[in-house]
N, C-alpha and C. Protein backbone atom coordinates (compact mmCIF):
# COMPACT_ATOMS: atom_id res chain seq x y z
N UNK A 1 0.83 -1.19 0.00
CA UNK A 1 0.00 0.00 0.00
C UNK A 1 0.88 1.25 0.00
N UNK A 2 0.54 2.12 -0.72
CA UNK A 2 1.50 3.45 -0.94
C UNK A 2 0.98 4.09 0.34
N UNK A 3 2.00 4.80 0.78
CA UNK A 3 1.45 5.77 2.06
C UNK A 3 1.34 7.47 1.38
N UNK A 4 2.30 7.42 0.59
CA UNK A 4 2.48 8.91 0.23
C UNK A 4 3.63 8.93 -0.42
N UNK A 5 3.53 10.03 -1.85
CA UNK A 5 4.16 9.82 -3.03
C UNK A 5 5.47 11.13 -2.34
N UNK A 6 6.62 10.72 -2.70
CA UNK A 6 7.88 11.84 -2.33
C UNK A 6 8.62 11.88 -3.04
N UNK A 7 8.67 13.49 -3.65
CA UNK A 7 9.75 14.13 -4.93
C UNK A 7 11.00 13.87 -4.37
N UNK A 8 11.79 13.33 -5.40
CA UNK A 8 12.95 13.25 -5.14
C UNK A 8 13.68 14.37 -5.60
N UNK A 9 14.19 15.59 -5.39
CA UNK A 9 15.18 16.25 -5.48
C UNK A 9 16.13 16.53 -6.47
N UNK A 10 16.01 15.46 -7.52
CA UNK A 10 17.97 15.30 -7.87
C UNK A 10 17.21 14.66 -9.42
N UNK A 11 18.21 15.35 -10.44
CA UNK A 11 18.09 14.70 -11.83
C UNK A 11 19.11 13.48 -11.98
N UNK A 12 19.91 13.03 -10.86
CA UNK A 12 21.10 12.27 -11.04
C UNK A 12 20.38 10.91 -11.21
N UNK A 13 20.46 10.11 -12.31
CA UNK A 13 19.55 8.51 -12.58
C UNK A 13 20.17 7.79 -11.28
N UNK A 14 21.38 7.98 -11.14
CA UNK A 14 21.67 6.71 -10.11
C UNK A 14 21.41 6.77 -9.08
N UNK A 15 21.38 8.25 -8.55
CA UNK A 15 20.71 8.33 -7.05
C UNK A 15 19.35 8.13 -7.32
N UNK A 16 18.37 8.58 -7.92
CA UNK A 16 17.26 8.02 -8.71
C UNK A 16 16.69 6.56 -8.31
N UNK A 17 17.54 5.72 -8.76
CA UNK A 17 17.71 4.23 -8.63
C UNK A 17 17.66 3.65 -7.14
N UNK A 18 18.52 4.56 -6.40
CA UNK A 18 19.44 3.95 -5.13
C UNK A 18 17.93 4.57 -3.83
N UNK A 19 17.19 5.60 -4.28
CA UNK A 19 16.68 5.86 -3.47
C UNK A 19 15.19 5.54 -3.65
N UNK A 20 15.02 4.96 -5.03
CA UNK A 20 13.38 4.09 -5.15
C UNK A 20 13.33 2.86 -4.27
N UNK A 21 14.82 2.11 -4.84
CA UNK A 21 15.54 0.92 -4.30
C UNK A 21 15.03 0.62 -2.88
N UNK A 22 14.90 1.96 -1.83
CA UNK A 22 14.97 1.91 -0.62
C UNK A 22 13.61 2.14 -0.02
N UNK A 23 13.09 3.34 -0.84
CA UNK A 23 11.78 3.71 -0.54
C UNK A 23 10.57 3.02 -0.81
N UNK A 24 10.51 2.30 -1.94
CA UNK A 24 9.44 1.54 -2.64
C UNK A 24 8.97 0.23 -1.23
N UNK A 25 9.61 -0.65 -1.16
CA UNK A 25 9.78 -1.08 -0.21
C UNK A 25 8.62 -0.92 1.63
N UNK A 26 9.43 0.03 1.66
CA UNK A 26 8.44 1.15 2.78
C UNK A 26 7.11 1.65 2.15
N UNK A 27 6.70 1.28 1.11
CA UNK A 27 5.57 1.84 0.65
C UNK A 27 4.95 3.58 0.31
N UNK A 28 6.82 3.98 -0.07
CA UNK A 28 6.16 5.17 -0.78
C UNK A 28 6.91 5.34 -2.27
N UNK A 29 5.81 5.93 -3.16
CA UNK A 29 6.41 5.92 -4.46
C UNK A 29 7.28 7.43 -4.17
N UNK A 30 8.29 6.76 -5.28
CA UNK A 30 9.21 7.91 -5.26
C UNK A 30 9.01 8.20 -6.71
N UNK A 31 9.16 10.11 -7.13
CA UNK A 31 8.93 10.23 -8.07
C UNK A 31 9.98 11.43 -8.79
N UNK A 32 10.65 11.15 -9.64
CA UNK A 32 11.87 12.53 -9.56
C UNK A 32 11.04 13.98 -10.01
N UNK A 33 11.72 14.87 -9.53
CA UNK A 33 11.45 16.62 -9.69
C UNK A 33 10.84 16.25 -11.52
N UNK A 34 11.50 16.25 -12.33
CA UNK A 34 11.82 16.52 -13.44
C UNK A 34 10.61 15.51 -14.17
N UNK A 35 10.25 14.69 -13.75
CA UNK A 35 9.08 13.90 -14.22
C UNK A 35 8.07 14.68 -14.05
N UNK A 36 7.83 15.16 -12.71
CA UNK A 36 6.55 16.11 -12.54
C UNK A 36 6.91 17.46 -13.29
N UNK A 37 7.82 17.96 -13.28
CA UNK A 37 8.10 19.47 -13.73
C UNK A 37 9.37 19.38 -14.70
N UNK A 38 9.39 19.31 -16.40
CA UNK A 38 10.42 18.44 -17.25
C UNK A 38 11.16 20.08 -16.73
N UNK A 39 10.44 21.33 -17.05
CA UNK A 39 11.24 22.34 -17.45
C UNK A 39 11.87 23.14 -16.30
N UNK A 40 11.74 22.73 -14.78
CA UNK A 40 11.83 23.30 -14.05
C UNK A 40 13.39 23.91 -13.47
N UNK A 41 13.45 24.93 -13.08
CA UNK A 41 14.72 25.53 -12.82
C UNK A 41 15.28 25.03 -11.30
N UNK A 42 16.68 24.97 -11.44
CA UNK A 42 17.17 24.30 -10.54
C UNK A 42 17.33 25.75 -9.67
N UNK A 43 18.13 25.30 -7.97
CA UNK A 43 17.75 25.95 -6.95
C UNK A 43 19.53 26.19 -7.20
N UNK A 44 20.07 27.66 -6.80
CA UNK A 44 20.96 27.85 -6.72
C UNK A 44 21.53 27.34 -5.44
N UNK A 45 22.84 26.67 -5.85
CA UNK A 45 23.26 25.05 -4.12
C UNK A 45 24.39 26.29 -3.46
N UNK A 46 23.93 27.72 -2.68
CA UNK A 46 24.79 28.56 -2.13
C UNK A 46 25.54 28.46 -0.70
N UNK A 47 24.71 26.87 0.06
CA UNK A 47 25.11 26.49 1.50
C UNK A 47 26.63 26.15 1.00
N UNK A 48 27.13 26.29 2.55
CA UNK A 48 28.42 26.01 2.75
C UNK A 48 29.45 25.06 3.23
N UNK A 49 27.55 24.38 3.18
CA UNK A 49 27.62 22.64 4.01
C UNK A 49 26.96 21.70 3.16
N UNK A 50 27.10 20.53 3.68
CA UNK A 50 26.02 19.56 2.51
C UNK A 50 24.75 19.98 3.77
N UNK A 51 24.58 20.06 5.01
CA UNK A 51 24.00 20.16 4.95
C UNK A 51 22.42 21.15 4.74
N UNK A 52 23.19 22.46 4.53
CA UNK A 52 22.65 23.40 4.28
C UNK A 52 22.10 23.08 2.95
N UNK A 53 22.82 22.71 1.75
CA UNK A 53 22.29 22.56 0.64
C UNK A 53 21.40 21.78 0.41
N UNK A 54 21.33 20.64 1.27
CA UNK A 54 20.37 19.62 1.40
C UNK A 54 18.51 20.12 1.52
N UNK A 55 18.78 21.42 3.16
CA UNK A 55 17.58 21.64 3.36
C UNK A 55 16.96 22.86 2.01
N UNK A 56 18.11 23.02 1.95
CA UNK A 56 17.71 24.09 0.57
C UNK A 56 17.18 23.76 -0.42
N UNK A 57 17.58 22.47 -1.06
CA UNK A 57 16.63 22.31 -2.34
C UNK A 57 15.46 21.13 -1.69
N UNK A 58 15.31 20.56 -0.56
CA UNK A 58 14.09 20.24 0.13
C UNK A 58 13.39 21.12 -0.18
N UNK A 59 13.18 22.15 0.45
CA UNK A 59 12.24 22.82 0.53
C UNK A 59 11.84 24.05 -0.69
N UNK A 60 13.13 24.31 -1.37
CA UNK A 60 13.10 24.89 -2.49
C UNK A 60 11.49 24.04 -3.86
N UNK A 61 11.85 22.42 -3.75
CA UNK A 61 11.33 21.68 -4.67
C UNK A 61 9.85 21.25 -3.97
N UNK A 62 9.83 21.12 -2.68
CA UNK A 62 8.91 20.98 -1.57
C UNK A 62 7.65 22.12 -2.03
N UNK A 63 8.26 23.43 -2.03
CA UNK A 63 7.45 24.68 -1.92
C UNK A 63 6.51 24.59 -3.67
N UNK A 64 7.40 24.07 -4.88
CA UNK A 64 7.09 24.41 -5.77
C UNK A 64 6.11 22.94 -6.07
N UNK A 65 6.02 21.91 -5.90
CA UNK A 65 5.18 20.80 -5.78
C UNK A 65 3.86 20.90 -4.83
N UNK A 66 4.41 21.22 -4.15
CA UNK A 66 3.13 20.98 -3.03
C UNK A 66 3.16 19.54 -2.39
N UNK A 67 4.45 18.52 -2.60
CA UNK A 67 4.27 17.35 -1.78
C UNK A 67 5.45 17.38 -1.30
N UNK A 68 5.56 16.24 -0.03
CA UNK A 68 7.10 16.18 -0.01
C UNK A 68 7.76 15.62 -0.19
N UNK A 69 9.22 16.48 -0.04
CA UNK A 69 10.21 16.32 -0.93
C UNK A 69 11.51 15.67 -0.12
N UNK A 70 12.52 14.81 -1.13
CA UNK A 70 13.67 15.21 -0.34
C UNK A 70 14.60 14.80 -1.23
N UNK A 71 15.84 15.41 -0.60
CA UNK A 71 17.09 16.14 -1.39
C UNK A 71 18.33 15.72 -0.89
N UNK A 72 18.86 15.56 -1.22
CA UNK A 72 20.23 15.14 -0.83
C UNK A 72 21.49 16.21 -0.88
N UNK A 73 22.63 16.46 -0.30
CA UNK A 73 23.61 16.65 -0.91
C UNK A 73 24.81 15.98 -0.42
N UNK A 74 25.83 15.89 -1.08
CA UNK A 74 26.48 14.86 -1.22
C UNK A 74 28.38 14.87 -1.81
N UNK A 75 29.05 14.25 -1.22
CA UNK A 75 30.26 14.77 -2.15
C UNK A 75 31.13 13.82 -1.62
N UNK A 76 32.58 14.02 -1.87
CA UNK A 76 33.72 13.16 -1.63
C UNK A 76 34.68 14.28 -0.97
N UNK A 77 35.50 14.27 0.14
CA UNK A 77 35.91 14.59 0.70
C UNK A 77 37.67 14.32 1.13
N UNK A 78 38.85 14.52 0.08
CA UNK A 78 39.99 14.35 0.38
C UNK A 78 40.95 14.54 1.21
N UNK A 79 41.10 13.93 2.35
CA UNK A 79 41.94 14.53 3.61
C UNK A 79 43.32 15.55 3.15
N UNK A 80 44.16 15.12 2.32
CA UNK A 80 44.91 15.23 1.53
C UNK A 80 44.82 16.73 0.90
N UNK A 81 43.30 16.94 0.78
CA UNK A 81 42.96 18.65 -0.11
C UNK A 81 42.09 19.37 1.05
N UNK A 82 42.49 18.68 2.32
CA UNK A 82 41.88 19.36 3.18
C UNK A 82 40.23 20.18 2.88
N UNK A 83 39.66 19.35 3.02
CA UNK A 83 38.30 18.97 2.44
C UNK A 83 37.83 19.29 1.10
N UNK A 84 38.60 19.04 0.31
CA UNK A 84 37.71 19.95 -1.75
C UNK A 84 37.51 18.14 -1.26
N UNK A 85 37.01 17.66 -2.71
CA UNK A 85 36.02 18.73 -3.43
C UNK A 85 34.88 19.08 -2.68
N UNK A 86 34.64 18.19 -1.24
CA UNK A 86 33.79 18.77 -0.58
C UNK A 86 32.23 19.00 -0.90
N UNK A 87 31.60 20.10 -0.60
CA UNK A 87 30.34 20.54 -1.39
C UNK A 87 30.36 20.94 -3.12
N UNK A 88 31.70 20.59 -3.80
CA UNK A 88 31.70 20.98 -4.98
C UNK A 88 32.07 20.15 -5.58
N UNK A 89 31.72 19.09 -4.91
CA UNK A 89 31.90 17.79 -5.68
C UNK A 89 31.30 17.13 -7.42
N UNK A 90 30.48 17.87 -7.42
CA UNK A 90 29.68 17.57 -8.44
C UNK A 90 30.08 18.53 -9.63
N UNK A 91 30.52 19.95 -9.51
CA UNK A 91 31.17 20.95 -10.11
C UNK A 91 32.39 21.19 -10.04
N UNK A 92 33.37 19.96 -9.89
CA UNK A 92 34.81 20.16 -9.27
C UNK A 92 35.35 20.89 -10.31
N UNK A 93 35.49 20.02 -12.01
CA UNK A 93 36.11 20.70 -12.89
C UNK A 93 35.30 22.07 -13.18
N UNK A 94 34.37 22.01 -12.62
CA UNK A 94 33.79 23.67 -13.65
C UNK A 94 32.59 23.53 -13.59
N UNK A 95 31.23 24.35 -14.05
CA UNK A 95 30.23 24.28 -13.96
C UNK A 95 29.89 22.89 -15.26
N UNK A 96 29.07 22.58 -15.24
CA UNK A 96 28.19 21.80 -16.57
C UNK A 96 29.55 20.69 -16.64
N UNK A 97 30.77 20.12 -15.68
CA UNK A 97 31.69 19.07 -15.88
C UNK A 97 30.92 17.17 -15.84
N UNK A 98 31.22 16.73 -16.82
CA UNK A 98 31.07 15.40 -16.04
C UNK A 98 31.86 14.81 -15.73
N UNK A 99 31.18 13.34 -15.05
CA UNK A 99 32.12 12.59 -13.82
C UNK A 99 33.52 12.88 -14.76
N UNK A 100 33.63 12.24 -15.43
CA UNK A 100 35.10 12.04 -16.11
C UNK A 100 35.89 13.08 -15.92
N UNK A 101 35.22 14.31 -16.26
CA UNK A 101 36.29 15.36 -15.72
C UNK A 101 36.32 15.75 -14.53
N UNK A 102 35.10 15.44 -13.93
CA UNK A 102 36.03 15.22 -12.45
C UNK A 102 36.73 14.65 -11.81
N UNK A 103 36.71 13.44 -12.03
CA UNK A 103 37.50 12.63 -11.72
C UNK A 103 39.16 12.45 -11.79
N UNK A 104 39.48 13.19 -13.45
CA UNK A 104 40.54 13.80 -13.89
C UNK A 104 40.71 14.45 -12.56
N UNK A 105 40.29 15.17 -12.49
CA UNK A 105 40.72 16.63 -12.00
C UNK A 105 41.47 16.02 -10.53
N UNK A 106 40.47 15.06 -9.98
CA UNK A 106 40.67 14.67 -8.74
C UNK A 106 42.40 13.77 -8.90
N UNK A 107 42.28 13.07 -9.85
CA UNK A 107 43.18 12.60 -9.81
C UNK A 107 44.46 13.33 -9.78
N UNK A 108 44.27 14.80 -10.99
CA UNK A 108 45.59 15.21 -11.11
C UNK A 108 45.94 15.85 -9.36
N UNK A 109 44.90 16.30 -8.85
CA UNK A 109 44.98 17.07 -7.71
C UNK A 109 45.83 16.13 -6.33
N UNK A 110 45.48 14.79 -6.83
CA UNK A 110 46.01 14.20 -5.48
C UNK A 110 47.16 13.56 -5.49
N UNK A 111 48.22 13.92 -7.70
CA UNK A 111 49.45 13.23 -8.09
C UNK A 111 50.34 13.34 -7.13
N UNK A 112 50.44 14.27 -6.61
CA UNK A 112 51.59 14.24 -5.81
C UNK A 112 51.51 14.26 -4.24
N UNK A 113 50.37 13.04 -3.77
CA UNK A 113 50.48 12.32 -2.77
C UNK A 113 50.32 10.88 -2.83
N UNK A 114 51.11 10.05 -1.66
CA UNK A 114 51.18 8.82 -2.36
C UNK A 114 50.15 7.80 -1.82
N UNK A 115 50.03 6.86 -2.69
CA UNK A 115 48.84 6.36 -2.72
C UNK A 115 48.10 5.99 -1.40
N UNK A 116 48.91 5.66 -0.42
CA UNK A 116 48.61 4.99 0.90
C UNK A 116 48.10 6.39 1.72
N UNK A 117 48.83 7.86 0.94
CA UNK A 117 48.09 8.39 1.81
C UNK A 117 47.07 9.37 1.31
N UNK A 118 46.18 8.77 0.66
CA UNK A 118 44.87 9.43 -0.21
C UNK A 118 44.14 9.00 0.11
N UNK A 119 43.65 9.34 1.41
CA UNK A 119 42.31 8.72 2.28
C UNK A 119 41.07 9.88 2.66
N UNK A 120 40.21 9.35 1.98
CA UNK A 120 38.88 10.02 1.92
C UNK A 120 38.06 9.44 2.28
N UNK A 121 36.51 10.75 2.44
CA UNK A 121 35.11 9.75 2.64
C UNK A 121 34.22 10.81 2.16
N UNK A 122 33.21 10.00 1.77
CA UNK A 122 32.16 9.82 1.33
C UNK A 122 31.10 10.37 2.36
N UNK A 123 30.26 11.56 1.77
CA UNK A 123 29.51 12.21 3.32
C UNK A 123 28.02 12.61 2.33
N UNK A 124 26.89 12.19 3.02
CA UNK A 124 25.65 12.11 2.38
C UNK A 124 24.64 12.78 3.04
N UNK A 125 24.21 14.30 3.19
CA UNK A 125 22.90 14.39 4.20
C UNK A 125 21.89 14.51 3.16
N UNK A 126 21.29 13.86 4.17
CA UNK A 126 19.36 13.61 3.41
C UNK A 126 18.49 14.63 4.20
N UNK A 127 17.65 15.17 3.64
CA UNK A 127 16.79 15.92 3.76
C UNK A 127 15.29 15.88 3.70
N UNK A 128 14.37 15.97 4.02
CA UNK A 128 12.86 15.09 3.88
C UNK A 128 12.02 16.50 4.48
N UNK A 129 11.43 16.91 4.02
CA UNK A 129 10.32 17.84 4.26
C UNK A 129 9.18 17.69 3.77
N UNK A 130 8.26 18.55 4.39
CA UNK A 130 6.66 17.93 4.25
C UNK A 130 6.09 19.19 3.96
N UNK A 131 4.97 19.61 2.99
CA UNK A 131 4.05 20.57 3.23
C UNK A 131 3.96 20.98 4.83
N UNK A 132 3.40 20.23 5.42
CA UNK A 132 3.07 20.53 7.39
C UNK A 132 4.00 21.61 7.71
N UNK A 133 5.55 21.61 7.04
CA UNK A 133 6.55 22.15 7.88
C UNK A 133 7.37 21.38 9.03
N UNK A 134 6.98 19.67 8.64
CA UNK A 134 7.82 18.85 9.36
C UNK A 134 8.99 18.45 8.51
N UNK A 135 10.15 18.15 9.14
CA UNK A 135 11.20 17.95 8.32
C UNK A 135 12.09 17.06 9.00
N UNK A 136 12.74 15.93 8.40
CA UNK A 136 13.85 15.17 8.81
C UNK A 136 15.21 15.30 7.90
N UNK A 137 16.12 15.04 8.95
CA UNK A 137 17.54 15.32 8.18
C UNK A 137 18.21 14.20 8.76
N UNK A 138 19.21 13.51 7.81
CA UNK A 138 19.72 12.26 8.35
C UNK A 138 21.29 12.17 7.76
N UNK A 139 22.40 11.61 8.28
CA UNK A 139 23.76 11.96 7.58
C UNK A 139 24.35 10.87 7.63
N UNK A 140 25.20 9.98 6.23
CA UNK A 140 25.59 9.17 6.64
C UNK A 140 26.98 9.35 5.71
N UNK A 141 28.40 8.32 6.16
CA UNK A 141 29.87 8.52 5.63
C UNK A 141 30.60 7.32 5.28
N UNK A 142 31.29 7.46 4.64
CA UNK A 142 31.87 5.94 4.32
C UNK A 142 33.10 6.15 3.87
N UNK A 143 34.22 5.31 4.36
CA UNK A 143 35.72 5.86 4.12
C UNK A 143 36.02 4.96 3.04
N UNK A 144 37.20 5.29 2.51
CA UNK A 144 38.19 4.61 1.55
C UNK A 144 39.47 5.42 1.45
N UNK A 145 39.55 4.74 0.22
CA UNK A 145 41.03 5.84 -0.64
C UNK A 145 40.61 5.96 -1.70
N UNK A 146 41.13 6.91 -2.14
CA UNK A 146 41.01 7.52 -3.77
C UNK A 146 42.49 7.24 -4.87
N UNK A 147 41.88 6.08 -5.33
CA UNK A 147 43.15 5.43 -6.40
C UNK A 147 43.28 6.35 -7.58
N UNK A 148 44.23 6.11 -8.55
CA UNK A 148 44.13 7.31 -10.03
C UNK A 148 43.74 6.01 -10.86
N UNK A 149 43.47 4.99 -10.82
CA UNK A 149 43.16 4.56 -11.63
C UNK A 149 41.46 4.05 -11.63
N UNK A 150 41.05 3.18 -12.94
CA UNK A 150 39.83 2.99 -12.43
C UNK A 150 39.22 1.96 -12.58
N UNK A 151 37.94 1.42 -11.54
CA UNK A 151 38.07 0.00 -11.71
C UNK A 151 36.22 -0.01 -11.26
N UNK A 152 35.68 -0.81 -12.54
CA UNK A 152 33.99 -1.26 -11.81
C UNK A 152 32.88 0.40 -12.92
N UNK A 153 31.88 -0.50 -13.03
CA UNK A 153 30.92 0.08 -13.81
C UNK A 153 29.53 -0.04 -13.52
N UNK A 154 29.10 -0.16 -11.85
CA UNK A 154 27.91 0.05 -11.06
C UNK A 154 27.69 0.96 -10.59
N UNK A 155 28.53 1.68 -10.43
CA UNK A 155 28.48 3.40 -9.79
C UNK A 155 27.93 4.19 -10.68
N UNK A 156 28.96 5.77 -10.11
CA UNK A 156 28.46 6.82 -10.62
C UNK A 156 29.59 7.73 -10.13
N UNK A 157 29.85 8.74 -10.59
CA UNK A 157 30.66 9.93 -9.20
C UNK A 157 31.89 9.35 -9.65
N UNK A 158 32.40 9.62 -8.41
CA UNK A 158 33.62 8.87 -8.27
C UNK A 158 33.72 7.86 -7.70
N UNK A 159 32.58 7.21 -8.15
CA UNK A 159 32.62 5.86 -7.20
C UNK A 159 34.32 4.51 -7.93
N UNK A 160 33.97 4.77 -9.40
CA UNK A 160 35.34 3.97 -9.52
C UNK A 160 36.45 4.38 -9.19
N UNK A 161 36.66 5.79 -8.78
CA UNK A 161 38.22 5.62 -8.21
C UNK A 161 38.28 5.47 -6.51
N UNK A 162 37.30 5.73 -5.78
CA UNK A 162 36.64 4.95 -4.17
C UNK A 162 37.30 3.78 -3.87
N UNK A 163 38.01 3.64 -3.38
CA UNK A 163 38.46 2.05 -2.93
C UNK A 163 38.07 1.98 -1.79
N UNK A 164 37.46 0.46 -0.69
CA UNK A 164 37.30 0.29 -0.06
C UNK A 164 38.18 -0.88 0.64
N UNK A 165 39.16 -0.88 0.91
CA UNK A 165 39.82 -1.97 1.12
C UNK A 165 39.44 -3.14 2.84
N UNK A 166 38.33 -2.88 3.08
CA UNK A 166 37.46 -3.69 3.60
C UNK A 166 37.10 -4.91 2.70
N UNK A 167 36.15 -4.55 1.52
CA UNK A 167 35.66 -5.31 0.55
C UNK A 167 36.84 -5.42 -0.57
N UNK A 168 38.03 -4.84 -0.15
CA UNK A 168 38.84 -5.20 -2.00
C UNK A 168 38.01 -4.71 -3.03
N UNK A 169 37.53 -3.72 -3.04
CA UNK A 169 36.73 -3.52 -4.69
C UNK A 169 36.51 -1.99 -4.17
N UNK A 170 36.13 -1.19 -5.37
CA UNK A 170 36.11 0.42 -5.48
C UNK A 170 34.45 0.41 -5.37
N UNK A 171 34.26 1.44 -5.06
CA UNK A 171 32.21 1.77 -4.50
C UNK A 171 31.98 1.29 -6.25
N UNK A 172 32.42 1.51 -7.24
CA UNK A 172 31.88 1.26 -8.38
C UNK A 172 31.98 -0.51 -9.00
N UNK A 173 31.84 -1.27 -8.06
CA UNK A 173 32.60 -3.26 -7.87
C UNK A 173 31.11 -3.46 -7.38
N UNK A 174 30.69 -2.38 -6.58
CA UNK A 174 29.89 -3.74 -5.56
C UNK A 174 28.62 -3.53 -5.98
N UNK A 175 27.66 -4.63 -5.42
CA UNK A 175 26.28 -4.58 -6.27
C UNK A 175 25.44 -3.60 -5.32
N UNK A 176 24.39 -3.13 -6.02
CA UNK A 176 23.61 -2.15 -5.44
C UNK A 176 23.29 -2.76 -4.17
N UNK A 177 22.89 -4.29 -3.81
CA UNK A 177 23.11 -4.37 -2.69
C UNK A 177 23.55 -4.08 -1.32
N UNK A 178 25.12 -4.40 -1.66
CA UNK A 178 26.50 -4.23 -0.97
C UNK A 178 26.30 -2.74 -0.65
N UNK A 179 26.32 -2.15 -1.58
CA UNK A 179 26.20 -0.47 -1.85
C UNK A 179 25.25 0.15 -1.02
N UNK A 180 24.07 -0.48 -0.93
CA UNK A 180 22.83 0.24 -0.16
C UNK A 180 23.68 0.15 1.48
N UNK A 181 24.46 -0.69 1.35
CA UNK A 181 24.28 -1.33 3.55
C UNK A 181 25.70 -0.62 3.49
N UNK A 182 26.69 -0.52 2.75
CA UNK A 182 28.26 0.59 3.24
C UNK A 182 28.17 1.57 2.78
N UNK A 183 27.60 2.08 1.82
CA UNK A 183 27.67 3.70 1.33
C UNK A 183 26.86 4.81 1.78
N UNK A 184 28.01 5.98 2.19
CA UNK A 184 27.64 6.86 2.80
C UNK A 184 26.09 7.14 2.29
N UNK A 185 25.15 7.19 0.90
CA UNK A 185 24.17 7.42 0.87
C UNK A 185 23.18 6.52 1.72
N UNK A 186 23.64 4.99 1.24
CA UNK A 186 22.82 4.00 2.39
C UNK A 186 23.06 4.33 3.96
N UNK A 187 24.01 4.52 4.28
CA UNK A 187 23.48 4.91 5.74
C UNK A 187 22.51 5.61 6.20
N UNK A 188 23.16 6.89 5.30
CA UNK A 188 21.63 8.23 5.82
C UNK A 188 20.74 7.46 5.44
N UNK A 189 19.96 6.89 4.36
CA UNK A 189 18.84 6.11 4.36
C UNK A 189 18.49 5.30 5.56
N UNK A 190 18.92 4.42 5.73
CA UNK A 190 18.95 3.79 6.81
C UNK A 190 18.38 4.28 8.15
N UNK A 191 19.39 5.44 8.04
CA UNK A 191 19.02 6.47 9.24
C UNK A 191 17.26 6.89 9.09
N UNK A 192 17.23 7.35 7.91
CA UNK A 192 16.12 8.04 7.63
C UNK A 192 14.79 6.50 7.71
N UNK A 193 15.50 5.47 7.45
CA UNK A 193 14.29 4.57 7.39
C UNK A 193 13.48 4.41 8.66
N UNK A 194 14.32 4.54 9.09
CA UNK A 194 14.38 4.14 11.12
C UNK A 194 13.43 4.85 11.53
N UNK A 195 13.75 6.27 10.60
CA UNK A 195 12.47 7.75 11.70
C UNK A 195 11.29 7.48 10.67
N UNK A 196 10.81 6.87 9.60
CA UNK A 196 10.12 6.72 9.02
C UNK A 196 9.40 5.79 9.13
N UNK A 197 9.55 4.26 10.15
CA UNK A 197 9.23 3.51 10.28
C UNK A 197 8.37 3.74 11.85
């Protein structure tokens, strides 16, 4: 039984995927921004946090639907670059970049540290707002290293250069499964399932 239909936030297909994956389940349809509204303008991402940006396009996409919504923001985090790409994870090389050139970018940025010590994580806050003016926020992280090379074609991001040397395989190896229960996005879910349940 559906309880109640919730915009998802994000034109990204794979988060798309990862968060029907979770929600359907619980009995709510998930439905992306862009299905209900093809032409709609995105929310300028001006927080300085994920999680500021998070509640921002919540409620930004929240206000313009009329149901609720939730939003993510999300990034990779290099100890090494003393937090880039950070909240600009998604725009590392430049505005309108894809993964590939970010990934470049990441790579050239971290050449001249050595591999053992290119340790990052993965940081995910979720965001959930309601018409009412009720709102949940949930955060979840997941460590690795960031290799220059690349390995696995289940991801997205930078998930193939992610190594997890727990599992031996890069976030872009493991099956959406695996992925839902260690990745920083599956946690916050998780989190979020808990207050939803």
């Amino acid at each position: 039984m559906i309880k109640d239909t919730i915009v998802l936030a994000t034109h990204n297909k794979g988060k798309i995927r990862e968060f029907k994956s979770i929600l359907l389940p619980l009995g709510y349809d998930a439905i992306a921004v862009r299905n209900l509204l093809p032409d709609i303008t995105e929310p300028d991402e001006a927080g300085t946090t994920f999680a500021e940006n998070a509640k921002l396009k919540a409620l930004y996409y929240m206000k313009i639907t009329g149901k609720p919504c939730l939003a993510d923001d999300s990034g990779i985090i290099a100890d090494a670059l003393h937090g880039r790409p950070g909240v600009y994870s998604a725009r590392y090389a430049g505005p309108n970049c894809s993964d590939d050139q970010n990934n470049e970018k990441l790579i050239k940025d971290l050449s001249a540290v050595a591999p053992t010590q290119r340790q990052a994580h993965y940081v995910c806050v979720l965001c959930l707002v309601w018409p009412d003016g009720r709102m949940l926020q949930t955060e979840g992280s997941c460590t690795g290293l960031i290799r220059d090379f690349y390995a696995g074609s289940n991801g997205f991001g930078y998930d193939p250069l992610f190594y997890i040397p727990d599992k031996g395989k890069t976030m872009a190896e493991l099956t959406m499964a695996e992925k839902n229960k260690i990745s920083h996005r599956g946690k916050a879910l998780e989190k979020l399932v808990e207050a939803l349940t």
